[in-house]
Protein backbone atom coordinates (compact mmCIF):
# COMPACT_ATOMS: atom_id res chain seq x y z
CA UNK A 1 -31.84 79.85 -32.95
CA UNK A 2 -28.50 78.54 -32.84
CA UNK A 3 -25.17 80.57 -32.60
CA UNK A 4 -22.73 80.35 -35.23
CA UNK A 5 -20.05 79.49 -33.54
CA UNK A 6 -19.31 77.87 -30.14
CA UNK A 7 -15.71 78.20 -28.80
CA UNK A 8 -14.21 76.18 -26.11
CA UNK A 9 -10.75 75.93 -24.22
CA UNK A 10 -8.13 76.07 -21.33
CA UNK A 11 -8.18 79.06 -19.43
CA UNK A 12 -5.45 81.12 -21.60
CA UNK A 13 -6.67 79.43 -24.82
CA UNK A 14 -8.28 82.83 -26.05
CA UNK A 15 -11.71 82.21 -25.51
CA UNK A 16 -12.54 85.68 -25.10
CA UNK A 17 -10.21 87.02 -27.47
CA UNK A 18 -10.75 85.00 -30.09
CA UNK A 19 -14.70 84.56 -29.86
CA UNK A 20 -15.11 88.63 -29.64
CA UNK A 21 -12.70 88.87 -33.05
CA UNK A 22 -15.04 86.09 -34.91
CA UNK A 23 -18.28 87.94 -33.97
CA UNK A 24 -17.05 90.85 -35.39
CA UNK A 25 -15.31 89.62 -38.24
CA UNK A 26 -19.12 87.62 -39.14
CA UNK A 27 -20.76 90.47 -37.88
CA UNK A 28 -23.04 88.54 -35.18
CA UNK A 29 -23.19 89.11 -31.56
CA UNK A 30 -20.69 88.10 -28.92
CA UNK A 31 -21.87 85.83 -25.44
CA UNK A 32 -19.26 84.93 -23.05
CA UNK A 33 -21.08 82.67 -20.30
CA UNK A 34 -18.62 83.64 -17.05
CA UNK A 35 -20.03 87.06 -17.90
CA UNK A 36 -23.36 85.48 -17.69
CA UNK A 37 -22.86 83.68 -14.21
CA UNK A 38 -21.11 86.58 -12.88
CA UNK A 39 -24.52 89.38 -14.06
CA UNK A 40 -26.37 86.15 -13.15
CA UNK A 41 -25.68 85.48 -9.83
CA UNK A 42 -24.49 89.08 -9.19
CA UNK A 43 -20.91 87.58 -7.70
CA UNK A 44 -17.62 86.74 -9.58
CA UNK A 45 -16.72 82.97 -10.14
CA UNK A 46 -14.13 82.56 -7.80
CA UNK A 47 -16.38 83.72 -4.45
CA UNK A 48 -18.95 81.24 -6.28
CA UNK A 49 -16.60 78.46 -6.03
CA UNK A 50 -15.02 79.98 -2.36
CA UNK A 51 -18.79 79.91 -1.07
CA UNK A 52 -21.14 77.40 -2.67
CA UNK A 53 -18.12 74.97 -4.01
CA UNK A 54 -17.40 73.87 -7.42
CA UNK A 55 -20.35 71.42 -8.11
CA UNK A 56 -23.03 73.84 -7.38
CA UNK A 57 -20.55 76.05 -9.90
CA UNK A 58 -20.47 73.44 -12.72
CA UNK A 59 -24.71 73.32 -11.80
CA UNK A 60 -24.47 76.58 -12.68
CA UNK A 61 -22.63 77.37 -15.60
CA UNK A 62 -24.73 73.91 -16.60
CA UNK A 63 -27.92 75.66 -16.65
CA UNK A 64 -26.08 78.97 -18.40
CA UNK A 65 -24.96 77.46 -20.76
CA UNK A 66 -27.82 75.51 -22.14
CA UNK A 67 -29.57 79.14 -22.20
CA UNK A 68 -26.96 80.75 -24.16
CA UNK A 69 -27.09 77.70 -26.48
CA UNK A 70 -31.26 78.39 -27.17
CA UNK A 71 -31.04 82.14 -27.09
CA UNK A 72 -27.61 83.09 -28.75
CA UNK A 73 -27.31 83.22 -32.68
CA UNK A 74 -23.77 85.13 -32.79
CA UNK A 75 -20.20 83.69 -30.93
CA UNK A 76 -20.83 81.97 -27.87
CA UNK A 77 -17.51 81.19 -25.58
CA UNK A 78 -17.97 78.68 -22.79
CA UNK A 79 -16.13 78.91 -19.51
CA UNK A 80 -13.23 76.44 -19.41
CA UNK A 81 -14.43 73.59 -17.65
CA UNK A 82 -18.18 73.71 -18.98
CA UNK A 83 -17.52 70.53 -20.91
CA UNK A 84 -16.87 68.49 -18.29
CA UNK A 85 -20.67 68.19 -18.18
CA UNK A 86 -22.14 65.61 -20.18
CA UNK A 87 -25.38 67.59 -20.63
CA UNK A 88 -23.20 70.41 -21.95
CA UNK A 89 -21.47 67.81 -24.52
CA UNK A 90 -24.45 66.48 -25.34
CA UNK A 91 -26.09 70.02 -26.35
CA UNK A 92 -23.19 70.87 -27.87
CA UNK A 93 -23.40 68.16 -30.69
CA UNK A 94 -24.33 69.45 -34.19
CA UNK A 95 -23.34 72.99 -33.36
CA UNK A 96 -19.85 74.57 -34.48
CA UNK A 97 -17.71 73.64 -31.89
CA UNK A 98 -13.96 75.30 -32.00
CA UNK A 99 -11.19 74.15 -29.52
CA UNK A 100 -9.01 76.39 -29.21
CA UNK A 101 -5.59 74.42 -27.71
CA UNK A 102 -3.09 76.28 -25.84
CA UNK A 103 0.38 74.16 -24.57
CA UNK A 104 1.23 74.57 -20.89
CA UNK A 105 4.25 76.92 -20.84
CA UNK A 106 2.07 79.26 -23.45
CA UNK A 107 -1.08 78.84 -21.06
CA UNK A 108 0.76 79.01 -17.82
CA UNK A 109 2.27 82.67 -19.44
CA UNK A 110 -1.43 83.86 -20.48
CA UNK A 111 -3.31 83.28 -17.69
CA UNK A 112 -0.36 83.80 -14.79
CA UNK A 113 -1.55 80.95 -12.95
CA UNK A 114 -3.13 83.83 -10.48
CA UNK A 115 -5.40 83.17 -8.05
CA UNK A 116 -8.32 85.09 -9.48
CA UNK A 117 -8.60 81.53 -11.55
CA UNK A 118 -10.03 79.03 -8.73
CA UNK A 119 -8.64 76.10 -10.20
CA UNK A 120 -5.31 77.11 -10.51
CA UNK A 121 -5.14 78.61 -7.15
CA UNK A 122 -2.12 76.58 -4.36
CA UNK A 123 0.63 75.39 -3.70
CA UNK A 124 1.78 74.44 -7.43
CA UNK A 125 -0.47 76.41 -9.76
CA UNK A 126 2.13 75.06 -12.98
CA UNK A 127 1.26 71.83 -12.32
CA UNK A 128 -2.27 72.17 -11.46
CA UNK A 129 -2.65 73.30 -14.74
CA UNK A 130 -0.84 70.40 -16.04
CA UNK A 131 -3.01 68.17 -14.82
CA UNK A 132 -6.36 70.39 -15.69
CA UNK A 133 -4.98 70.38 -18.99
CA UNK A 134 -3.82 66.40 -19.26
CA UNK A 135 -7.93 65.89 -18.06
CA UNK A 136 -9.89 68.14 -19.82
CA UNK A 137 -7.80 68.14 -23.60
CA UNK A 138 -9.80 64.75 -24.73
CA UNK A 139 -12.73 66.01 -23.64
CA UNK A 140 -12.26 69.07 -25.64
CA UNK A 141 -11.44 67.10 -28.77
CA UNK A 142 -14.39 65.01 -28.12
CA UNK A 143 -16.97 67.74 -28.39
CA UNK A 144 -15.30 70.21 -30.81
CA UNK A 145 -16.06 70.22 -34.75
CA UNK A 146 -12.44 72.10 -34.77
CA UNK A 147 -9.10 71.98 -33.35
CA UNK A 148 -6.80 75.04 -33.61
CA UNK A 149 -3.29 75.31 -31.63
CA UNK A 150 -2.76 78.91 -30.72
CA UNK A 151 0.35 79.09 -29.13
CA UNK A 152 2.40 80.63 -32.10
CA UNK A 153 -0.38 82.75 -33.76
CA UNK A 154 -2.04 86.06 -33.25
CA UNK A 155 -5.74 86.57 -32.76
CA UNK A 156 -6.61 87.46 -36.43
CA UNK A 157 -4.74 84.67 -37.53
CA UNK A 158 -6.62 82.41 -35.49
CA UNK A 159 -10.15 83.80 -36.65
CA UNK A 160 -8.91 83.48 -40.04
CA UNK A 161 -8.22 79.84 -39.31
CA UNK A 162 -11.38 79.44 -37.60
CA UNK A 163 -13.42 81.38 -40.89
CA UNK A 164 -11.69 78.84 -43.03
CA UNK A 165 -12.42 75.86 -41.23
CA UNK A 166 -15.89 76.25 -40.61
CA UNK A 167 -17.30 78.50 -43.87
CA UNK A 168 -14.34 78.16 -46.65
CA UNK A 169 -13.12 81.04 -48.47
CA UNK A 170 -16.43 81.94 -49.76
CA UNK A 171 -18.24 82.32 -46.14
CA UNK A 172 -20.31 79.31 -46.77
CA UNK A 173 -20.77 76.86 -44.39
CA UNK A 174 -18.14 73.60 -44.37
């Protein structure tokens, strides 16, 4: 079992959004794994990283994610910093990887730069972001099959994109 598509990003990428859309435009099942560390460990990711810190997070969402990868055949979106893992990259190869890419003023306005988002929480949340996103974009494009900007397109159009990419007009895979 494999899913059909894996999608990876920066928090305001669409991860979510976009993954929930493919599923049902392929007609598979939809995973998200924050929703699986959150029913997992029965607290939300934030008091997870507040607690227990963020390598016993990434341990985590490590372990989550390599379970959603055997068990998952449908749209599987992985938490934003998941491939920062090697492991992770490394179990990601030969499936369908989409990277979703997301500039910083168009990411900044998605996610808020709130605090509900550990990483982004202090003093300068804009330019924590900038620097989450000037680490983490070449790992992105190292494990992803597919790049897609989404800063200037809707959700559908983005699946469509993503439909394209991957299967062709026919539904077939690329």
């Amino acid at each position: 079992m494999a899913p059909r598509a894996v999608v990876i990003g920066p928090p305001g990428a669409g991860k979510s959004t976009i993954g929930r859309l493919l599923a049902e435009r392929l007609a598979v099942g939809f995973r998200d794994t924050d929703d699986d560390i959150v029913r997992t460990e029965g607290r939300a990711i934030a008091d997870i990283f507040t607690t227990d810190g963020e390598a016993v997070f990434r341990k985590i969402e490590e372990d989550v994610v390599a379970t959603a990868l055997a068990e998952h055949d449908g749209v599987l979106a992985l938490g934003g910093g998941s491939v920062l893992s090697e492991a992770t990259r490394e179990r990601l190869a030969g499936h369908p990887v989409v990277y979703l890419s997301v500039g910083l003023a168009e990411g900044a306005k998605r996610v808020g730069l709130s605090t509900a988002r550990p990483l982004l929480a202090g003093l300068n949340p804009r330019a924590t972001f900038k620097a989450l996103l000037d680490e983490r974009i070449p790992v992105y494009r190292s494990a992803a099959s597919v790049e897609l900007p989404t800063d200037r397109l809707t959700p559908d159009e983005v699946v469509a994109q993503i439909v394209d990419a991957l299967w062709g007009v026919d539904g077939s895979p690329s």
